[in-house]
C-alpha atoms as a PDB file:
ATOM      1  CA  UNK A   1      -0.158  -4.151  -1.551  1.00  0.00           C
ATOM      2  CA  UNK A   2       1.389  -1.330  -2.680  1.00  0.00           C
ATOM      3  CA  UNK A   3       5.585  -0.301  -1.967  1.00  0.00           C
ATOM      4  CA  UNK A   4       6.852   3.381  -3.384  1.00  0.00           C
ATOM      5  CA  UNK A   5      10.222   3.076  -4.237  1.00  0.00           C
ATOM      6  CA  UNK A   6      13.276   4.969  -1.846  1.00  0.00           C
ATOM      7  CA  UNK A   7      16.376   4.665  -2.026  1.00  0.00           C
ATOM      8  CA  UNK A   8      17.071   3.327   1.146  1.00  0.00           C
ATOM      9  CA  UNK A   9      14.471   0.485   1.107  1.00  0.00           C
ATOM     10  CA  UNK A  10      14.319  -0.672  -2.044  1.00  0.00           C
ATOM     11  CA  UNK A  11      16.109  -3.623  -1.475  1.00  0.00           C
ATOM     12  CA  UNK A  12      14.180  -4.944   1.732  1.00  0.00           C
ATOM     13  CA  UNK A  13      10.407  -3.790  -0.221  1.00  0.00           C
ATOM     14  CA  UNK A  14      12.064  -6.284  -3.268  1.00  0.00           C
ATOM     15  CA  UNK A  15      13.150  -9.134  -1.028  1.00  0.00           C
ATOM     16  CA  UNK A  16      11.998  -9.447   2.498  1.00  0.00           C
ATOM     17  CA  UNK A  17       8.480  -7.801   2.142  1.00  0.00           C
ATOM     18  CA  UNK A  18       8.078  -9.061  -1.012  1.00  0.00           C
ATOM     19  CA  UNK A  19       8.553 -12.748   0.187  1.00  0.00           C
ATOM     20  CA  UNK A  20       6.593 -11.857   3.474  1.00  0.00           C
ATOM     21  CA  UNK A  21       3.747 -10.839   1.038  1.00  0.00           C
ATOM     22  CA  UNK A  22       4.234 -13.763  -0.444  1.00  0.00           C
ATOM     23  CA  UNK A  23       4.552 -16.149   2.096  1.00  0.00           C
ATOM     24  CA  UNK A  24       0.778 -14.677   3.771  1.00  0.00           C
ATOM     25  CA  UNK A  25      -1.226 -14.980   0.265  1.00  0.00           C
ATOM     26  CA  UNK A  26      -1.438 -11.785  -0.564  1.00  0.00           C
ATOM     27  CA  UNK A  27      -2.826 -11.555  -4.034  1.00  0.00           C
ATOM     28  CA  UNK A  28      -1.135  -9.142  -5.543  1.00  0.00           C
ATOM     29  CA  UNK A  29       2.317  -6.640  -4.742  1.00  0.00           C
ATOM     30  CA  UNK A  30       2.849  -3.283  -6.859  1.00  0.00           C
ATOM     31  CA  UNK A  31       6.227  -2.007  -6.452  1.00  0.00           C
ATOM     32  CA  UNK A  32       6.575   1.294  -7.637  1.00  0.00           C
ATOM     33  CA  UNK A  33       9.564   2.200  -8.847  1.00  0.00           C
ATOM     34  CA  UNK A  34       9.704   6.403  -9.440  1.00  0.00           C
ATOM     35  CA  UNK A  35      13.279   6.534 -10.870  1.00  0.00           C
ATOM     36  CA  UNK A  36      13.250   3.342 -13.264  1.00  0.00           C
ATOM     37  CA  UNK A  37       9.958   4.789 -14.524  1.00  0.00           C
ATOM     38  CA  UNK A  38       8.081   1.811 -14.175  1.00  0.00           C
ATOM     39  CA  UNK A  39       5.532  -0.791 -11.881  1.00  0.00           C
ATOM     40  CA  UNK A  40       6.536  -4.291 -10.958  1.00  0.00           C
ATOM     41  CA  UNK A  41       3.206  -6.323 -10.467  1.00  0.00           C
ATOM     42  CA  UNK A  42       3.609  -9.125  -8.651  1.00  0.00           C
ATOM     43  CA  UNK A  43       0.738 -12.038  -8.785  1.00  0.00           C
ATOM     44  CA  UNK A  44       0.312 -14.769  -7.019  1.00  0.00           C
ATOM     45  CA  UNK A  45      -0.298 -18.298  -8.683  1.00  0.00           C
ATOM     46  CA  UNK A  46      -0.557 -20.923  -7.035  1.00  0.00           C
ATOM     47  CA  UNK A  47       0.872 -19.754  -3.649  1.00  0.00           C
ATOM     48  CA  UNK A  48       3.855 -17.920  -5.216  1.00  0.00           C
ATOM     49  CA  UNK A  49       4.907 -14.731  -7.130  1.00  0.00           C
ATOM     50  CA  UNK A  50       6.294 -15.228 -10.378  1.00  0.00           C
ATOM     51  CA  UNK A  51       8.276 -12.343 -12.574  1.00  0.00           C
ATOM     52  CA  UNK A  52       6.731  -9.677 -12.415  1.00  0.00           C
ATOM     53  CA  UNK A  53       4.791  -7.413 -14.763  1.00  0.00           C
ATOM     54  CA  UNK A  54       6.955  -4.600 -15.705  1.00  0.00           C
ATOM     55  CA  UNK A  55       4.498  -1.497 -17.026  1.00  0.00           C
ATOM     56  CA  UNK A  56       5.426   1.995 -18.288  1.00  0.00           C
ATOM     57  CA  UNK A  57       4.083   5.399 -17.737  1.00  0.00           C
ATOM     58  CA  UNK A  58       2.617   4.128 -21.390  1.00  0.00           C
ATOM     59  CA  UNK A  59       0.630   1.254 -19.989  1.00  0.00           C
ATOM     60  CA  UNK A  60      -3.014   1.039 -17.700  1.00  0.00           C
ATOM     61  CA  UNK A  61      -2.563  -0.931 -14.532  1.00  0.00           C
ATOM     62  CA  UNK A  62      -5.279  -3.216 -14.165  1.00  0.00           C
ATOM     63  CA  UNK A  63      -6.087  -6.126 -11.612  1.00  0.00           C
ATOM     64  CA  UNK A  64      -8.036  -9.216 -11.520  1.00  0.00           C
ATOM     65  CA  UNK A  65      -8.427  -9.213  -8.190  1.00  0.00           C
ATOM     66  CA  UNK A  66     -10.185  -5.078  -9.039  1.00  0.00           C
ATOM     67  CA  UNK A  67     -12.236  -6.169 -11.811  1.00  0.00           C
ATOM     68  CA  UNK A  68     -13.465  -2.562 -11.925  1.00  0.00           C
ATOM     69  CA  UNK A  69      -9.627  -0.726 -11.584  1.00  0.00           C
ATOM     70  CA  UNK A  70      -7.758   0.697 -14.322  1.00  0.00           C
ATOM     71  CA  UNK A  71      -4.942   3.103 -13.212  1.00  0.00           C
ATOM     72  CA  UNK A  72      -2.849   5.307 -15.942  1.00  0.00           C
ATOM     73  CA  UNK A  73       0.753   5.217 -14.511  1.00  0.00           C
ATOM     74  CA  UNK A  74       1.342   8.213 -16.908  1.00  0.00           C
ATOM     75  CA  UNK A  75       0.138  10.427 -14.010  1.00  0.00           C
ATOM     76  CA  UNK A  76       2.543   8.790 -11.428  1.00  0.00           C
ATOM     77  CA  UNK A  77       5.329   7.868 -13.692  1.00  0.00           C
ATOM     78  CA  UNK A  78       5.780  11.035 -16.397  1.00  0.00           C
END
């Protein structure tokens, strides 16, 4: 799953979706945040979502659940 940050919903995509996410097993939760300039990945381990991964415009975005993906956030986040 994958939220783009607004202002007016960041806090529900960070709490209620996120736990919803959670709560149905899905495997993995990207919150993209435009004005912090970064990616939250959220995994799930053993039924729940742990801190996230926080990535820069510097970092690739991969996925084990996409062996095959590799995303530069320097196009979405520069």
């Amino acid at each position: 799953m994958v939220e783009d940050s607004s202002p007016t919903t960041r806090r529900r995509d960070l709490t209620l979706k996120r736990d919803l996410y959670e709560r149905f097993g899905v495997a993995e939760y990207w919150f993209v945040d435009i004005e912090a300039e970064r990616v939250e990945a959220y995994r799930l381990r053993e039924g729940r979502y742990g801190p996230p991964e926080i990535l820069r415009s510097a970092d690739i975005l991969t996925s084990p659940v996409l062996p095959d993906f590799a995303f530069d956030l320097s196009t979405i986040l520069e």
